[in-house]
C-alpha atoms as a PDB file:
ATOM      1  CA  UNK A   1      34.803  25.844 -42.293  1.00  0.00           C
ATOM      2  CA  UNK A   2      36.119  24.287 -39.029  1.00  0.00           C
ATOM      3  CA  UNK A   3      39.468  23.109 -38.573  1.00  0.00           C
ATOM      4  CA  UNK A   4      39.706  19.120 -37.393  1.00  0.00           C
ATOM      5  CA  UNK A   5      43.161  17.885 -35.978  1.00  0.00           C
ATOM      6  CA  UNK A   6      43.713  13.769 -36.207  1.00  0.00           C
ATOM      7  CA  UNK A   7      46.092  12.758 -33.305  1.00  0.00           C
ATOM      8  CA  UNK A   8      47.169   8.985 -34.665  1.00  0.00           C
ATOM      9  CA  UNK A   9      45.955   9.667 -38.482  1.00  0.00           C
ATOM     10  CA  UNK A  10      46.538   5.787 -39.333  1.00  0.00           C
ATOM     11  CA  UNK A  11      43.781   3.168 -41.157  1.00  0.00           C
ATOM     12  CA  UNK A  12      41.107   4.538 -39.024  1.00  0.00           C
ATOM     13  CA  UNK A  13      42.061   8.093 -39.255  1.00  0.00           C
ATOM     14  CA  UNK A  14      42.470   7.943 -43.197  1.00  0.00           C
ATOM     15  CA  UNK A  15      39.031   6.376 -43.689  1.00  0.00           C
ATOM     16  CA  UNK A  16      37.288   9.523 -41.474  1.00  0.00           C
ATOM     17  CA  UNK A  17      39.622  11.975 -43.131  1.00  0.00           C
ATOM     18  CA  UNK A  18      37.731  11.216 -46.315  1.00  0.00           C
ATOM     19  CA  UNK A  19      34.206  11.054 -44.769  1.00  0.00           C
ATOM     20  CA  UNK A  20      35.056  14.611 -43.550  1.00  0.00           C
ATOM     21  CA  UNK A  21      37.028  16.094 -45.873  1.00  0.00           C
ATOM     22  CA  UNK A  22      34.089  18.573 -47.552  1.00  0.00           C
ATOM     23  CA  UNK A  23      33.409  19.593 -43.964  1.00  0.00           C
ATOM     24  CA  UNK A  24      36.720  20.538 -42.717  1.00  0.00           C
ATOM     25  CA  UNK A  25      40.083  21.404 -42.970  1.00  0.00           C
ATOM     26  CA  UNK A  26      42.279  18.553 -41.949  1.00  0.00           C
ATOM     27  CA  UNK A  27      45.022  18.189 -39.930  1.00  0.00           C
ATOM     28  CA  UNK A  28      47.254  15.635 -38.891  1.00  0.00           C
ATOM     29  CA  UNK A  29      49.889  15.169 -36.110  1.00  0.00           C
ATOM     30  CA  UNK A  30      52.470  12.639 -37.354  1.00  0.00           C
ATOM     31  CA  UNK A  31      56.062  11.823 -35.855  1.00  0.00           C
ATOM     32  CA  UNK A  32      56.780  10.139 -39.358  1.00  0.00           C
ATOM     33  CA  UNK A  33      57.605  12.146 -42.272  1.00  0.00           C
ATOM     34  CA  UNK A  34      57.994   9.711 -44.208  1.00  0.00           C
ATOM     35  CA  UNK A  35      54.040   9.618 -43.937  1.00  0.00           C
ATOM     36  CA  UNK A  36      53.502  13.123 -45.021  1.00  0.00           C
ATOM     37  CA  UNK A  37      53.047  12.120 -48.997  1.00  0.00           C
ATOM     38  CA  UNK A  38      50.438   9.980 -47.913  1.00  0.00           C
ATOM     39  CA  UNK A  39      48.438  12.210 -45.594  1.00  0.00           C
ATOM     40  CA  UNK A  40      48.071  14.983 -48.214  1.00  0.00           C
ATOM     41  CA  UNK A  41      47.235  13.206 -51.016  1.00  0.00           C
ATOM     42  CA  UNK A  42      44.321  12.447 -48.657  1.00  0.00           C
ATOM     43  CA  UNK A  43      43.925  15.675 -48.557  1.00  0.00           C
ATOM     44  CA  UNK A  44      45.207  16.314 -44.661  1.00  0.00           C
ATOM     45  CA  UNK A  45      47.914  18.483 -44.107  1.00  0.00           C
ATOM     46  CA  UNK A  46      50.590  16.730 -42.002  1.00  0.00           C
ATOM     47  CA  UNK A  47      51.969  18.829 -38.567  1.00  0.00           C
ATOM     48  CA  UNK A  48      55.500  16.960 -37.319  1.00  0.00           C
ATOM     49  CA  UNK A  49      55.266  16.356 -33.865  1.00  0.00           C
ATOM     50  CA  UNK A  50      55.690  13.468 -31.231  1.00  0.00           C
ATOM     51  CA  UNK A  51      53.382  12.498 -28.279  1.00  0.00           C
ATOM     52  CA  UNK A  52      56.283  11.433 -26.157  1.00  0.00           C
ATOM     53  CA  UNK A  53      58.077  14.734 -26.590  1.00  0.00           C
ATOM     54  CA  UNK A  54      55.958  17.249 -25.287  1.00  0.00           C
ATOM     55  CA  UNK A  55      58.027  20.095 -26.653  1.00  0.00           C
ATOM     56  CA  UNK A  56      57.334  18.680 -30.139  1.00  0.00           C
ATOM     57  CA  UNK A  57      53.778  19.472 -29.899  1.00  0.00           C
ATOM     58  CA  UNK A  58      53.894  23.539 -29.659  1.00  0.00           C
ATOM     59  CA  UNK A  59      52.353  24.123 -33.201  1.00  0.00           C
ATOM     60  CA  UNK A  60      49.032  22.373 -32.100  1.00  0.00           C
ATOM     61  CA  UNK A  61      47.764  24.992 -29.753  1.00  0.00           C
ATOM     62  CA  UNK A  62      45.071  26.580 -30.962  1.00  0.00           C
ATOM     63  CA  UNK A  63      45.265  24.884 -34.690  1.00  0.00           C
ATOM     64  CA  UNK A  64      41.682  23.387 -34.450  1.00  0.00           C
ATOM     65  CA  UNK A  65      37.903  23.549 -32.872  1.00  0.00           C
ATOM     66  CA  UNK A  66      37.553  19.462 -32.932  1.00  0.00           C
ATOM     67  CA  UNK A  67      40.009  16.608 -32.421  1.00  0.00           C
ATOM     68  CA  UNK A  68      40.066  13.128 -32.547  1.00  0.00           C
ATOM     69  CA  UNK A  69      42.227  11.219 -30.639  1.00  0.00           C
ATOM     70  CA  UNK A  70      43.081   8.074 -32.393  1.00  0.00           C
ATOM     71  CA  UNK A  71      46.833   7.496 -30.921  1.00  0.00           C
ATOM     72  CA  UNK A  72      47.354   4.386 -29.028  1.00  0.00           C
ATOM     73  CA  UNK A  73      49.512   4.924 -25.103  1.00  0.00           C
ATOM     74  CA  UNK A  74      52.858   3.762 -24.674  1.00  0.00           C
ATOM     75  CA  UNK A  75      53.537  -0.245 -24.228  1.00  0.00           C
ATOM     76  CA  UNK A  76      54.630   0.073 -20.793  1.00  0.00           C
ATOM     77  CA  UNK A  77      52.960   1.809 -17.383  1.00  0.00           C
ATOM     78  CA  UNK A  78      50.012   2.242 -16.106  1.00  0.00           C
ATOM     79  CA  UNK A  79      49.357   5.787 -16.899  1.00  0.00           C
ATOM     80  CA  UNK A  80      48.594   7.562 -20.652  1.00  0.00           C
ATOM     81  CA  UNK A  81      51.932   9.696 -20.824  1.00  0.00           C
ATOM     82  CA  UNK A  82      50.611  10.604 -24.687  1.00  0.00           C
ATOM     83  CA  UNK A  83      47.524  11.933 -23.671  1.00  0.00           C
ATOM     84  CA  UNK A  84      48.850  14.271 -20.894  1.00  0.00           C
ATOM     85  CA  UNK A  85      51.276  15.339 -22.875  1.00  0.00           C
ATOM     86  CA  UNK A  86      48.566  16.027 -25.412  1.00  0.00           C
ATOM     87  CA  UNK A  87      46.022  17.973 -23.323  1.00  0.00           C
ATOM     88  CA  UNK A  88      48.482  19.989 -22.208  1.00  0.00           C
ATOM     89  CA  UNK A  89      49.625  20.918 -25.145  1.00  0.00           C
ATOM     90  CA  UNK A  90      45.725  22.033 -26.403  1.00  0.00           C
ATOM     91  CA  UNK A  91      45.372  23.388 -23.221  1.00  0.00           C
ATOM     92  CA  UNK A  92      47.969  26.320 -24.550  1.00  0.00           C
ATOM     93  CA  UNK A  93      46.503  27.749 -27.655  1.00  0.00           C
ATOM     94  CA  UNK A  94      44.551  30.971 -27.811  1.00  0.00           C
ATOM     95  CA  UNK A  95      41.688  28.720 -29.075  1.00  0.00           C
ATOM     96  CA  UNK A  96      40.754  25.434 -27.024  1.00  0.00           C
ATOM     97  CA  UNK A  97      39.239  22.854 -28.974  1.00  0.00           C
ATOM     98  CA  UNK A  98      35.278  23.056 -28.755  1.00  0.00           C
ATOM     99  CA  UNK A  99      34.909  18.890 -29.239  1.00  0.00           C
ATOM    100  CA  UNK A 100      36.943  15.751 -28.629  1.00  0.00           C
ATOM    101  CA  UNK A 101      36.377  12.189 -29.401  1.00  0.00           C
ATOM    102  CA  UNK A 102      38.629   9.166 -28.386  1.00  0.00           C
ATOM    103  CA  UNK A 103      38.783   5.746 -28.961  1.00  0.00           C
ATOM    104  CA  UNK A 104      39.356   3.820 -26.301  1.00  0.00           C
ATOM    105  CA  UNK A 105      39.575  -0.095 -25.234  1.00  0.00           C
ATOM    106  CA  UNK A 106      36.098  -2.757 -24.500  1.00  0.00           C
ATOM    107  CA  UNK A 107      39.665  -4.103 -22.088  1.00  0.00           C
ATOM    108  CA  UNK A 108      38.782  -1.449 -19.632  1.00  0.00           C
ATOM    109  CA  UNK A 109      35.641  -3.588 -18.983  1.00  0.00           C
ATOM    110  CA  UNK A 110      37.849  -6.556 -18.122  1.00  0.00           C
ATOM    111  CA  UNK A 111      36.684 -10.213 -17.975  1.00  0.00           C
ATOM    112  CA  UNK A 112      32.646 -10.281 -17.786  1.00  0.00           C
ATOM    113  CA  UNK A 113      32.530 -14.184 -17.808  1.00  0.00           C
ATOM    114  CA  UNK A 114      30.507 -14.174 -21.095  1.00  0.00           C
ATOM    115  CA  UNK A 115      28.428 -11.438 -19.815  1.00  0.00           C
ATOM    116  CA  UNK A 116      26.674  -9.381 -21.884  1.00  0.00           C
ATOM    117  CA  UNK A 117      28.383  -5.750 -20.903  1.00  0.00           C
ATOM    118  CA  UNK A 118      26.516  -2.096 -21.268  1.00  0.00           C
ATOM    119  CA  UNK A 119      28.224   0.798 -20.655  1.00  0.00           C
ATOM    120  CA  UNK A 120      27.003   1.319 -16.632  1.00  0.00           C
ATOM    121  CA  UNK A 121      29.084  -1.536 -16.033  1.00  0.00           C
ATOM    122  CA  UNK A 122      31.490  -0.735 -13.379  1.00  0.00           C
ATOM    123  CA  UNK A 123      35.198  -0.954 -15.343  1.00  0.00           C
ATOM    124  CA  UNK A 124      37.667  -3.781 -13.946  1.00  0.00           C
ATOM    125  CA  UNK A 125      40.850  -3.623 -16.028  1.00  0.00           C
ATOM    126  CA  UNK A 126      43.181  -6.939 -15.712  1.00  0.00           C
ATOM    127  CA  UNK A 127      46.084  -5.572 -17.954  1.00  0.00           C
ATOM    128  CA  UNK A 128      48.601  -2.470 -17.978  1.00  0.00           C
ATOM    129  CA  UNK A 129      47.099  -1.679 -21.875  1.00  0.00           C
ATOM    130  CA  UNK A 130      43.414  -1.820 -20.400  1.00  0.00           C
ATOM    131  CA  UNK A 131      44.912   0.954 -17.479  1.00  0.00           C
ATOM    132  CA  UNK A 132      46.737   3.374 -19.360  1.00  0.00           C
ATOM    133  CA  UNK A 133      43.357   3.487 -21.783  1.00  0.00           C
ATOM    134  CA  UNK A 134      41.439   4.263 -18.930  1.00  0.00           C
ATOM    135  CA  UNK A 135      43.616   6.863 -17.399  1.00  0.00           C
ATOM    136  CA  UNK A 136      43.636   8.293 -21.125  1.00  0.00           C
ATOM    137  CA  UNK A 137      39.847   7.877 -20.476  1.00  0.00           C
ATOM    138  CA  UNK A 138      39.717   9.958 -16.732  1.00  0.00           C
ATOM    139  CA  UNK A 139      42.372  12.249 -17.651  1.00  0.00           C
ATOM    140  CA  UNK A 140      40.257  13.346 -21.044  1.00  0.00           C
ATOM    141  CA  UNK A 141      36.573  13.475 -18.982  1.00  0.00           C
ATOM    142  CA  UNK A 142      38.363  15.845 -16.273  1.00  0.00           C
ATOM    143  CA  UNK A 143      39.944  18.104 -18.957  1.00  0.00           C
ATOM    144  CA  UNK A 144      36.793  18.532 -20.699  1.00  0.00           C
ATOM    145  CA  UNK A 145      34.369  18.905 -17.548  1.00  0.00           C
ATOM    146  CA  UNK A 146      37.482  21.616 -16.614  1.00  0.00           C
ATOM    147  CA  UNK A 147      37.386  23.613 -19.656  1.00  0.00           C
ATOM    148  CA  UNK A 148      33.707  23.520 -21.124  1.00  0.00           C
ATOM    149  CA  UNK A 149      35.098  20.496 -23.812  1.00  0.00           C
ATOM    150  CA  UNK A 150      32.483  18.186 -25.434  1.00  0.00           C
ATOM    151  CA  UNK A 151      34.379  14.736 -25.243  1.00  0.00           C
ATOM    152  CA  UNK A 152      32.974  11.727 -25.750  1.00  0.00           C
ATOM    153  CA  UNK A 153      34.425   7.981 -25.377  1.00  0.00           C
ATOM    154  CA  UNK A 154      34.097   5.104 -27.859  1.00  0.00           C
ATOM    155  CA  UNK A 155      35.236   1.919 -26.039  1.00  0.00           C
ATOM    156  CA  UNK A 156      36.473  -0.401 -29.243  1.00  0.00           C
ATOM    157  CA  UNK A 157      36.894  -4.298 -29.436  1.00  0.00           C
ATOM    158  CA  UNK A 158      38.954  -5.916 -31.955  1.00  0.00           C
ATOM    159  CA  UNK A 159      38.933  -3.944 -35.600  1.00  0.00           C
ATOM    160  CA  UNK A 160      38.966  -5.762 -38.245  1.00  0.00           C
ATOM    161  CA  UNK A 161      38.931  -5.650 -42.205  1.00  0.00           C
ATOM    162  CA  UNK A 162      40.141  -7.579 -45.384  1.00  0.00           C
ATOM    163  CA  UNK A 163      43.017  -5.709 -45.379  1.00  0.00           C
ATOM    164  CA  UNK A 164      44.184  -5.640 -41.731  1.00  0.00           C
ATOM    165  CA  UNK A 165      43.113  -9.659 -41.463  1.00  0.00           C
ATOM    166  CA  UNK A 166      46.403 -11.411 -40.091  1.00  0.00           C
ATOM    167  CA  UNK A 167      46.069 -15.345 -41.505  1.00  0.00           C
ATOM    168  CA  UNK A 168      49.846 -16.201 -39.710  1.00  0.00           C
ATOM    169  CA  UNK A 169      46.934 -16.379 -36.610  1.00  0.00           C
ATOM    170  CA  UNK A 170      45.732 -19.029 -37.670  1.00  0.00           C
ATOM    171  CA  UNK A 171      48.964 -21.182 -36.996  1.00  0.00           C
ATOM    172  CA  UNK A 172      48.466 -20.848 -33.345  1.00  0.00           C
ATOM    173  CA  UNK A 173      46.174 -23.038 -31.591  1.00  0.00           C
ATOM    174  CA  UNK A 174      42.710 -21.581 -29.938  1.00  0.00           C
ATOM    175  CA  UNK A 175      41.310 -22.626 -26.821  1.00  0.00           C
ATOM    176  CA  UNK A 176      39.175 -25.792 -26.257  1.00  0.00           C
ATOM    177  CA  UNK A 177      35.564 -25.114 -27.101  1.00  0.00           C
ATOM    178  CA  UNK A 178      34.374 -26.023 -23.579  1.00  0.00           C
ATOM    179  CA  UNK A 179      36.864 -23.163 -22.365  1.00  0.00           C
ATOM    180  CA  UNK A 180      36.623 -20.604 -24.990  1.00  0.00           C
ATOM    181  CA  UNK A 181      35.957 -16.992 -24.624  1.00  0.00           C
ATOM    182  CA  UNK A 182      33.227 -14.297 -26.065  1.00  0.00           C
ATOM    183  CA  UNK A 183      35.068 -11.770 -28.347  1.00  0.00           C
ATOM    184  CA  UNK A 184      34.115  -8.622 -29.891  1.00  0.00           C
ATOM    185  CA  UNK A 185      34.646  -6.720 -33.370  1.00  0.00           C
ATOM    186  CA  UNK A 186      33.852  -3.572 -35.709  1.00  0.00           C
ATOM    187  CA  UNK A 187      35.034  -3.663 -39.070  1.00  0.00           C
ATOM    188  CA  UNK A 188      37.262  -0.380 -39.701  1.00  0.00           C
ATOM    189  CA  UNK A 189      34.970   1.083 -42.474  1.00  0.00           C
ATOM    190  CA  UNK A 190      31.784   1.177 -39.561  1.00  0.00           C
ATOM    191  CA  UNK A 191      34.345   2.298 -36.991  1.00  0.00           C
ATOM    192  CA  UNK A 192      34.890   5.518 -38.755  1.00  0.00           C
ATOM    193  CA  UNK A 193      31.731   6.132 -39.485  1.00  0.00           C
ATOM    194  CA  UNK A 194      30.772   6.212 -36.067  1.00  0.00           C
ATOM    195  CA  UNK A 195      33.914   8.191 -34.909  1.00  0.00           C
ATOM    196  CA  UNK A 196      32.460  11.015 -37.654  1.00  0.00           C
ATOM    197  CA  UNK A 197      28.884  10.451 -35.606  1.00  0.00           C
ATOM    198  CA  UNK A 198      30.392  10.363 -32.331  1.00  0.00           C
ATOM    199  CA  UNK A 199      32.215  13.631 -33.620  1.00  0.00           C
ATOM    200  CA  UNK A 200      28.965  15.303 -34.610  1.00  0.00           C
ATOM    201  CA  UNK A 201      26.322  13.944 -32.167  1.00  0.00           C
ATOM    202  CA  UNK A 202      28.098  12.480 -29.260  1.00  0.00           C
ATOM    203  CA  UNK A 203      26.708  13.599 -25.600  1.00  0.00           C
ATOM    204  CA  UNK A 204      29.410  15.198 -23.450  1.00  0.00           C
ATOM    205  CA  UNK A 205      31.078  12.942 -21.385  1.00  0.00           C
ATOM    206  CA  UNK A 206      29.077   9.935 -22.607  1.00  0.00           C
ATOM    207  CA  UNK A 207      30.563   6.458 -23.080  1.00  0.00           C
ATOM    208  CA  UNK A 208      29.992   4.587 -26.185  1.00  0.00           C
ATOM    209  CA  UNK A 209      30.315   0.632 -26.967  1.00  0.00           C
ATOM    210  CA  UNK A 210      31.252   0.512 -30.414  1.00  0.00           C
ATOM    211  CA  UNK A 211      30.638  -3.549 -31.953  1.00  0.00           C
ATOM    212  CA  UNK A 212      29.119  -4.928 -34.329  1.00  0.00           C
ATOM    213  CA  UNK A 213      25.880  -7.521 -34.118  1.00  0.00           C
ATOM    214  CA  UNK A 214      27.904 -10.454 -34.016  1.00  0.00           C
ATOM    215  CA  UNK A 215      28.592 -12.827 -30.655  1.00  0.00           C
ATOM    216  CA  UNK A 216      30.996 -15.200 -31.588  1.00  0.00           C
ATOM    217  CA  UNK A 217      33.705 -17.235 -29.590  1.00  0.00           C
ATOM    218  CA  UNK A 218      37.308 -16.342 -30.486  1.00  0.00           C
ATOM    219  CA  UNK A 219      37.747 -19.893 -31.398  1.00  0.00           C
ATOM    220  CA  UNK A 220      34.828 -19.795 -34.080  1.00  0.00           C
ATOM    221  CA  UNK A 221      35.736 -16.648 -34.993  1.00  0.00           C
ATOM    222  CA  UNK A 222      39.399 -18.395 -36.474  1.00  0.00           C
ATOM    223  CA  UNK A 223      37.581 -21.168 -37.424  1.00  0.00           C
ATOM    224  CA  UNK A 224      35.582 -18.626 -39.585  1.00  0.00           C
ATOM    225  CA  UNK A 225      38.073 -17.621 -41.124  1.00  0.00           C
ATOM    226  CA  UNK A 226      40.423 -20.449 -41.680  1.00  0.00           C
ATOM    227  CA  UNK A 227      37.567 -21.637 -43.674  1.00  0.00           C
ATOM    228  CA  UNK A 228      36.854 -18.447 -45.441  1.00  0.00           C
ATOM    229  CA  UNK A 229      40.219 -18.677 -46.910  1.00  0.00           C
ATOM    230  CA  UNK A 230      40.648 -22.363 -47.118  1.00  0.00           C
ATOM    231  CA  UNK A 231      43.263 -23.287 -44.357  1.00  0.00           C
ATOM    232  CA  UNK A 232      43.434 -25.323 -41.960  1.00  0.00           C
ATOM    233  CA  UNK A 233      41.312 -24.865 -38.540  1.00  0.00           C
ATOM    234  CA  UNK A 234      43.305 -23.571 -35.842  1.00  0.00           C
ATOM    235  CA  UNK A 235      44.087 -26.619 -32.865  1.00  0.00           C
ATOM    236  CA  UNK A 236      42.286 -26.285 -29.548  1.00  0.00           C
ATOM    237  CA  UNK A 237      44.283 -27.182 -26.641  1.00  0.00           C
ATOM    238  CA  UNK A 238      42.584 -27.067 -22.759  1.00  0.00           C
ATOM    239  CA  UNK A 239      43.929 -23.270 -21.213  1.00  0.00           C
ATOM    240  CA  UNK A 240      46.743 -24.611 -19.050  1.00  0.00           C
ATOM    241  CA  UNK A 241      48.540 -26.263 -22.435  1.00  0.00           C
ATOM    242  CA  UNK A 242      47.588 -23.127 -24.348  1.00  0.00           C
ATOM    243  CA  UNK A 243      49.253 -20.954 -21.980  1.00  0.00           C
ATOM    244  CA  UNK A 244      52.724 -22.292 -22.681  1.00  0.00           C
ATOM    245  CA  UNK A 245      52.563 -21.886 -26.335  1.00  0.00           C
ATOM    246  CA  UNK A 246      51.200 -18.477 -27.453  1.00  0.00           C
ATOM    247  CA  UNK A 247      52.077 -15.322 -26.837  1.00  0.00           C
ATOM    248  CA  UNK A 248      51.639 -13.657 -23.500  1.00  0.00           C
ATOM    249  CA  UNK A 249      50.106 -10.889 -25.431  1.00  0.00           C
ATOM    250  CA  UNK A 250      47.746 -12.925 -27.179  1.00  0.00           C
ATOM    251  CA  UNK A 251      46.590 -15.044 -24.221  1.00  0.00           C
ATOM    252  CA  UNK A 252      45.289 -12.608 -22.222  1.00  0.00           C
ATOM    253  CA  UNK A 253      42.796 -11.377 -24.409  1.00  0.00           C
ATOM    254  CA  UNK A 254      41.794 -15.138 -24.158  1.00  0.00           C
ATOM    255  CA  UNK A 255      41.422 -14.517 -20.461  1.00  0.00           C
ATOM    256  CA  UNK A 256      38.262 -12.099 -21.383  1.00  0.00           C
ATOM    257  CA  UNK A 257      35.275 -12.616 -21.814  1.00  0.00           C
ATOM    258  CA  UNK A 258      32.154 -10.440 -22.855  1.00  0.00           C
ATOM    259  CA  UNK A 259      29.729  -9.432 -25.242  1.00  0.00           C
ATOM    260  CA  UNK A 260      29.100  -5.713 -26.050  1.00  0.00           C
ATOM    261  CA  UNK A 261      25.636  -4.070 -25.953  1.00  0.00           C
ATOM    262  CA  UNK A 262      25.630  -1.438 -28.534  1.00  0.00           C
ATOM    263  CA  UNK A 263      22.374   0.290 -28.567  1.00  0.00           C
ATOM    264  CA  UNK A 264      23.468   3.378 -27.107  1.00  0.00           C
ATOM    265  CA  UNK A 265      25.823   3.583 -29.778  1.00  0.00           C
ATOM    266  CA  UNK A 266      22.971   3.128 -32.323  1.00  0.00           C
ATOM    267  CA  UNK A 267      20.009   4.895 -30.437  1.00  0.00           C
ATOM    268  CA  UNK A 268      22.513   8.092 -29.786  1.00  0.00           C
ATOM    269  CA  UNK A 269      24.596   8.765 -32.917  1.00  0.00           C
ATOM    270  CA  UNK A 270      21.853   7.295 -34.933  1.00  0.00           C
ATOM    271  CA  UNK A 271      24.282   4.465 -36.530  1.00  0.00           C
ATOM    272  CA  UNK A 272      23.059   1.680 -39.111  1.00  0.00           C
ATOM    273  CA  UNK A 273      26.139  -0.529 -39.439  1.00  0.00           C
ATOM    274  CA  UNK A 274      27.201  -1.901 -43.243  1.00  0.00           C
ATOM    275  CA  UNK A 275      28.550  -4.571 -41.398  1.00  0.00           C
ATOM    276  CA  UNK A 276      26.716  -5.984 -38.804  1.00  0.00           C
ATOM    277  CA  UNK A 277      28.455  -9.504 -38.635  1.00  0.00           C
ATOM    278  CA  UNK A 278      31.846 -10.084 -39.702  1.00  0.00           C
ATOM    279  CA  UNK A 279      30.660 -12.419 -42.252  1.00  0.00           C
ATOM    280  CA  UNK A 280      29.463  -9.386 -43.906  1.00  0.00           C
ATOM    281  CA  UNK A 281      33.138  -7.438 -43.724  1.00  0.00           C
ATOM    282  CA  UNK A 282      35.182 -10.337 -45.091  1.00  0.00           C
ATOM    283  CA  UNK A 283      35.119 -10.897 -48.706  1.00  0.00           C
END
């Protein structure tokens, strides 16, 4: 049985953890031990160790043949400090890990004016977060081309399930239909599956949009919702007067715009998604 190591074992790692667990022995780095109850009565033996202290992270050398790299980069900078700190530390054990998969961010793509965005797009990242994920992504292609590593990339939109649905949203105002943007989403139960997929049938090196079937507007996507759960729609305001009343965080992923191809992701790892639109993942 092969070992598997979970760098970031959070919703998305959990839900994996469970589609793996008769295949592997689990692993999980955590900096939290006050998550360690929870990680092994999923059955994943917790290893204490911090991404931001590389001396932390001596007891994963050599601890297991695949990883996946779920663990988001700092909030500031433009590089991944986590993810050098982690290859270096894998880089150390006896054993180097055979196969890695990471999720990264659709933001790399930037905005694609509506475009409908495969993965030979040329990336054109218009925010620190969207950098640091791709130098996570170049710094994780090089290490594996470097040491004979089978890595593989899923670029993620928004995730989304019941339980991770944030209705306080919904009290901010959207952008004016005429002006509104193109988002994306996976619901977290499909996103696992295809990290497990990605994990067992990925190409090395190979770059996977992971999305659902659904093209919605951001606005219609809240507007979904609000109705889904019987609140009020969300106000639209033109982008100018929107700018001055949300969050700086939240308005710039309503300066981007794209829709995601995804039938590498399906034609590759051979993925049928339970939730193709979000009106299927939100009950």
């Amino acid at each position: 049985m092969r070992n598997l190591l979970i760098i970031g074992c959070g919703d998305i790692g959990l839900r994996a953890a469970r589609l793996l667990a008769r295949r592997y022995r689990l692993f999980a780095l955590s900096h939290s031990p006050e998550r360690f109850t929870a990680l092994r009565e999923a059955g994943v033996t917790p290893i204490y160790g911090d991404l931001d202290s590389p001396e932390s992270l001596v007891r994963i050398a050599g601890i297991a043949q695949d990883i996946l790299h779920l663990a988001p980069p700092r909030n500031s900078g433009r590089e991944d400090v986590r993810t050098r700190n982690l290859l270096a530390a894998l880089s150390k054990g006896d054993i180097v890990p055979q196969r890695l998969v990471y999720i990264s961010t659709s933001g790399v793509y930037g905005d694609c004016a509506g475009e409908h965005v495969a993965e030979t797009r040329k990336v054109s990242p218009q925010t620190s977060r969207a950098e640091r994920r791709l130098d996570a992504e170049r710094r994780i292609r090089q290490w594996g081309g470097k040491n004979g590593i089978r890595v593989c990339l899923l670029r993620v939109p928004g995730i989304y399930s019941k339980e991770r649905i944030s209705l306080s949203r919904l009290s901010l105002p959207m952008l004016a239909e005429a002006e509104d943007v193109y988002t994306n989403h996976i619901h977290a139960e499909d996103l696992a599956r295809i990290v497990t997929c990605a994990l067992h049938h990925g190409s090395n090196g190979r770059i996977y949009n992971v999305s659902d079937d659904s093209s919605m507007k951001m606005g219609d996507y809240f507007d979904f919702l609000a109705k889904k759960y019987d609140l009020p729609e969300p106000r639209r305001l033109p982008r100018e007067e929107l700018r001055q009343v949300v969050p700086e965080s939240m308005y710039s992923f309503m300066s981007e715009s794209r829709r995601m191809d995804n039938a590498r992701m399906k034609k590759e790892l051979g993925v049928s998604l339970k939730y193709p639109h979000v009106s299927d993942g939100v009950s």
